[in-house]
C-alpha atoms as a PDB file:
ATOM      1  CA  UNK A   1       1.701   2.562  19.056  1.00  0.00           C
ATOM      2  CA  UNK A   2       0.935   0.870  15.659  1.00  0.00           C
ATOM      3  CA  UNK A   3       3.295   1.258  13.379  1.00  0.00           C
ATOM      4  CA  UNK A   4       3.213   0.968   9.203  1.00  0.00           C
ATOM      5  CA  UNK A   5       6.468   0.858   7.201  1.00  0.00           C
ATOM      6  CA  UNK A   6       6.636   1.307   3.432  1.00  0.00           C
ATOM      7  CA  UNK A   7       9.707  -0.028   1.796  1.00  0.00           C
ATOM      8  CA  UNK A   8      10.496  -1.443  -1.885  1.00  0.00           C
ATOM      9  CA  UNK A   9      10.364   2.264  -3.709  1.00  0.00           C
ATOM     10  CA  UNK A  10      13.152   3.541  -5.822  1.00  0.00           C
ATOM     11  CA  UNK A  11      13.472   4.912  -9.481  1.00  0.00           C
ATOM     12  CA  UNK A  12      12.895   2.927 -12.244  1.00  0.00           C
ATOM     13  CA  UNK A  13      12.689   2.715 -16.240  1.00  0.00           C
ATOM     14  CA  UNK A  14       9.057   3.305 -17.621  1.00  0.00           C
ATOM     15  CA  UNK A  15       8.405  -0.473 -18.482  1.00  0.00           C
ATOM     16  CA  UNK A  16      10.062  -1.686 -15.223  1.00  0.00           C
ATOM     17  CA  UNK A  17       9.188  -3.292 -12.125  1.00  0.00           C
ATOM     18  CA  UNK A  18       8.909  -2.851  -8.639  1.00  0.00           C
ATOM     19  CA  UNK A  19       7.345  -4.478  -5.433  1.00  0.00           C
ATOM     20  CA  UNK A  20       6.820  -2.665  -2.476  1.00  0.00           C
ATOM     21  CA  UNK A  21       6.012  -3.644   1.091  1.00  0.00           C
ATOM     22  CA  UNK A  22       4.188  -2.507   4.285  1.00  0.00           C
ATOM     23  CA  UNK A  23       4.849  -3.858   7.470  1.00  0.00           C
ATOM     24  CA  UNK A  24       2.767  -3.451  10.625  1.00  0.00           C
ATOM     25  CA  UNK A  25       3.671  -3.749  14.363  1.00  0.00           C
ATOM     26  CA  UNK A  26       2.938  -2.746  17.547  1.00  0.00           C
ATOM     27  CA  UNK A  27      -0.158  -3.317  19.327  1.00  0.00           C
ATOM     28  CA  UNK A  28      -2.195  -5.399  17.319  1.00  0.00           C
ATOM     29  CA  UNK A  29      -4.974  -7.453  17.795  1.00  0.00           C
ATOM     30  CA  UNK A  30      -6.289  -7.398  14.327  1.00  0.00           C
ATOM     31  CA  UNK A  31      -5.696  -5.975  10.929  1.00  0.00           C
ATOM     32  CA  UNK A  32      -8.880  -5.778   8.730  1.00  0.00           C
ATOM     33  CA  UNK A  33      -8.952  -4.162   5.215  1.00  0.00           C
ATOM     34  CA  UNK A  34      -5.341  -2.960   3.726  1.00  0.00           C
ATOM     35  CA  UNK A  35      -4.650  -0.344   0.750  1.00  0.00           C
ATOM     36  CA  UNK A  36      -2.297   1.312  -1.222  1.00  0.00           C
ATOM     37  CA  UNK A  37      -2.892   4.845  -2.046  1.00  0.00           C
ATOM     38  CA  UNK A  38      -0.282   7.649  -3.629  1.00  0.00           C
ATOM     39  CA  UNK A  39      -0.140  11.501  -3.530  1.00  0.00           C
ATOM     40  CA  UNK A  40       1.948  14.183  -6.054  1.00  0.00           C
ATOM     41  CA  UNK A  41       2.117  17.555  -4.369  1.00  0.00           C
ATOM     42  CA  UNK A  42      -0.621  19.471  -5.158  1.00  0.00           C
ATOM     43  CA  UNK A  43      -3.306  16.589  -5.810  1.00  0.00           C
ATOM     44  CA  UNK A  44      -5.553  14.603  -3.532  1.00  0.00           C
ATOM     45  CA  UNK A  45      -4.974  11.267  -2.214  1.00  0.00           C
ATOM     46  CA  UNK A  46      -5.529   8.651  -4.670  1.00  0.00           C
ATOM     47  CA  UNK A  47      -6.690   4.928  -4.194  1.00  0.00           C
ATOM     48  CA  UNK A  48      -4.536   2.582  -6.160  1.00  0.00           C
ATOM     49  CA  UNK A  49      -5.695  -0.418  -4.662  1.00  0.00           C
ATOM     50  CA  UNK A  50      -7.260  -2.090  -1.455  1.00  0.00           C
ATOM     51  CA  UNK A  51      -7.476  -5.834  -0.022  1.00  0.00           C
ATOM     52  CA  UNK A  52     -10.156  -6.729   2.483  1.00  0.00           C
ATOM     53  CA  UNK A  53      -8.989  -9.783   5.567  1.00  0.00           C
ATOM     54  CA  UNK A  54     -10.694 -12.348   3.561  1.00  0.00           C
ATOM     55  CA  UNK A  55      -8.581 -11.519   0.575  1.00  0.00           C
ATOM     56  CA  UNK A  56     -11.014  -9.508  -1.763  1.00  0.00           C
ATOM     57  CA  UNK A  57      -9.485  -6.933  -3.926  1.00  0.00           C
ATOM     58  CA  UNK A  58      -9.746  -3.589  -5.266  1.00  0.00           C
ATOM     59  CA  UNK A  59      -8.022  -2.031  -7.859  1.00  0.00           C
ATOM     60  CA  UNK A  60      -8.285   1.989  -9.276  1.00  0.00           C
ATOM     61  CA  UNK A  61      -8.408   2.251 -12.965  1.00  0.00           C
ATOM     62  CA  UNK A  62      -5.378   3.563 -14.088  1.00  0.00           C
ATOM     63  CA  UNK A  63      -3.413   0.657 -12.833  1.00  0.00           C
ATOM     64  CA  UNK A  64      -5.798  -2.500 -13.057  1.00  0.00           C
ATOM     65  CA  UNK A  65      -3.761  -5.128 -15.060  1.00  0.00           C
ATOM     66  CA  UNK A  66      -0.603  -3.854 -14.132  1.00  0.00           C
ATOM     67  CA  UNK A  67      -0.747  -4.148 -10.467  1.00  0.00           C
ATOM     68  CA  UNK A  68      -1.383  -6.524  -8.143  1.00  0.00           C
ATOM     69  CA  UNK A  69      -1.895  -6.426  -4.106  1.00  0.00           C
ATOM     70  CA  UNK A  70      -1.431  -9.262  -1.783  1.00  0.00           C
ATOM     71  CA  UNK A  71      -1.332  -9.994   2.018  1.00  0.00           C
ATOM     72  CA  UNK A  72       0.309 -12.397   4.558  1.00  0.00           C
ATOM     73  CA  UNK A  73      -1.542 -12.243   7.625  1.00  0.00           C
ATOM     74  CA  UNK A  74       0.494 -13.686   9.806  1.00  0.00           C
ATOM     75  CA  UNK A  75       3.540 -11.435   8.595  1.00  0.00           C
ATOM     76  CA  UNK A  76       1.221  -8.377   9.110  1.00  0.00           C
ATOM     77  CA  UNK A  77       2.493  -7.641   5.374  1.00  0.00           C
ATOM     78  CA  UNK A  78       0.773  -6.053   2.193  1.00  0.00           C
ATOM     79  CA  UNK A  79       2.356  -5.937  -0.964  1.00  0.00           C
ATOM     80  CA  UNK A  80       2.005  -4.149  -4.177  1.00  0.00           C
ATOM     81  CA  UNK A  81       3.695  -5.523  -6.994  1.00  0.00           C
ATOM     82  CA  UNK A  82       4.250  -2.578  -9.583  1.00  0.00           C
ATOM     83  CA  UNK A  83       4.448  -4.502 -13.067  1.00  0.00           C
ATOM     84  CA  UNK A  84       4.912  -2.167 -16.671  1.00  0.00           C
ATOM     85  CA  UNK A  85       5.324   0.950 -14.991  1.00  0.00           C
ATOM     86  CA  UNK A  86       4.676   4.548 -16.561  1.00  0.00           C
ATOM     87  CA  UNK A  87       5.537   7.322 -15.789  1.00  0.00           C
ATOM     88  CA  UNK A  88       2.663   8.552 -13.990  1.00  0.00           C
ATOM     89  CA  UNK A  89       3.023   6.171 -11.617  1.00  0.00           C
ATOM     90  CA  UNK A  90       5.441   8.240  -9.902  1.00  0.00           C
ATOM     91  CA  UNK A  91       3.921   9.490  -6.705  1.00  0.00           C
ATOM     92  CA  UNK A  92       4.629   8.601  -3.366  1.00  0.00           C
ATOM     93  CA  UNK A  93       2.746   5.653  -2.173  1.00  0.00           C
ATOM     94  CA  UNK A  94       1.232   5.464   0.989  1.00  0.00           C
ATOM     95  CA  UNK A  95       0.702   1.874   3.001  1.00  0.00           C
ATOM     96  CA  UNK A  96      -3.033   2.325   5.389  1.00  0.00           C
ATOM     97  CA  UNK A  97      -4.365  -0.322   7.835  1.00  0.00           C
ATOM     98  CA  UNK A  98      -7.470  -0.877   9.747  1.00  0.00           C
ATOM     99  CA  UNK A  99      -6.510  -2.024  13.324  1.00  0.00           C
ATOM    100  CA  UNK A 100      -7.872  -3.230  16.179  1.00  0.00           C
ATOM    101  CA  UNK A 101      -5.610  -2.821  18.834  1.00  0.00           C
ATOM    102  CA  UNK A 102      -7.227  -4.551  21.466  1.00  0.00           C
ATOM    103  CA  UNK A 103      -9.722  -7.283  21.112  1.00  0.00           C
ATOM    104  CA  UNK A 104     -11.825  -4.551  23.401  1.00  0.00           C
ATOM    105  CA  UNK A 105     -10.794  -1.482  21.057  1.00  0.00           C
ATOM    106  CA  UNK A 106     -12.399  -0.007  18.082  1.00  0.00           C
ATOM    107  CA  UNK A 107     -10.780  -0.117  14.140  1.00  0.00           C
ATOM    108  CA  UNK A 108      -8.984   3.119  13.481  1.00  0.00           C
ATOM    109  CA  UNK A 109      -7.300   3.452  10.460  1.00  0.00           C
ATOM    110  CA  UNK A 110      -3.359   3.827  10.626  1.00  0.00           C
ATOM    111  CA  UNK A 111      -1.132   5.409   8.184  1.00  0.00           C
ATOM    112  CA  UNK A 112       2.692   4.611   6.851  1.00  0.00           C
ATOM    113  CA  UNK A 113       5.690   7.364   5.895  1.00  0.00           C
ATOM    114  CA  UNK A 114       5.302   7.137   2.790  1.00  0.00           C
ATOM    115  CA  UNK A 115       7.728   5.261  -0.219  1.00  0.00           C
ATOM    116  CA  UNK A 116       8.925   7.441  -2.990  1.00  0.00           C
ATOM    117  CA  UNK A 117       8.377   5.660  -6.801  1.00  0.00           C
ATOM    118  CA  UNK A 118       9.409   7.301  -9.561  1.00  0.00           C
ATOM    119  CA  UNK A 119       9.323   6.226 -13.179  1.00  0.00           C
ATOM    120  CA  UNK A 120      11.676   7.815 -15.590  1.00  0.00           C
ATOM    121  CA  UNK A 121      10.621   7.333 -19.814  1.00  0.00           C
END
């Protein structure tokens, strides 16, 4: 019944910007930590970046300076704003959210669709 939306990808200049978005709705009672991963066909899911409820952040290596992620709680909304991107930042990204449906309910983790980004040189 939850449901997470990407949006915000597109193609873009290596250097360029972008700033994408996840929305959650449904059945929600509470949204705990947030992240931003990304996948390329035959690799494993990589972290870019996570955000914990109280605002604490987490960023993978390859894009630490360069990205930034953000929350409005009461939107149910993550961001990722893509700054200086490269080329291997093309991937598709992948919004994921810890809910609690139900203030009764355990967290499960729920996943979006999936936004395509893809950096040209």
């Amino acid at each position: 019944q939850v449901q997470l939306v990407e949006s915000g990808g597109g193609l873009k200049q290596a250097g360029g910007s972008l700033r994408l978005s996840c929305v959650a709705s449904g059945s929600i009672f509470s949204i705990n930590d947030m992240g931003w991963y990304r996948q390329t066909p035959g690799k494993q899911r990589e972290l870019v970046a996570t955000i914990s409820s109280a605002g604490i952040t987490n960023y993978a290596d390859s894009v630490k300076g360069r990205f930034t992620i953000s929350r409005e709680n009461a939107k149910k909304t993550m961001y990722l704003q893509m700054n200086s991107l490269k080329p291997e930042d093309t991937s598709v990204y992948y919004c994921k959210a810890n809910v609690q449906v139900r203030s009764w309910t355990v967290r499960v983790d729920y996943w979006g669709q999936g936004t395509q980004v893809t950096v040209s040189s």
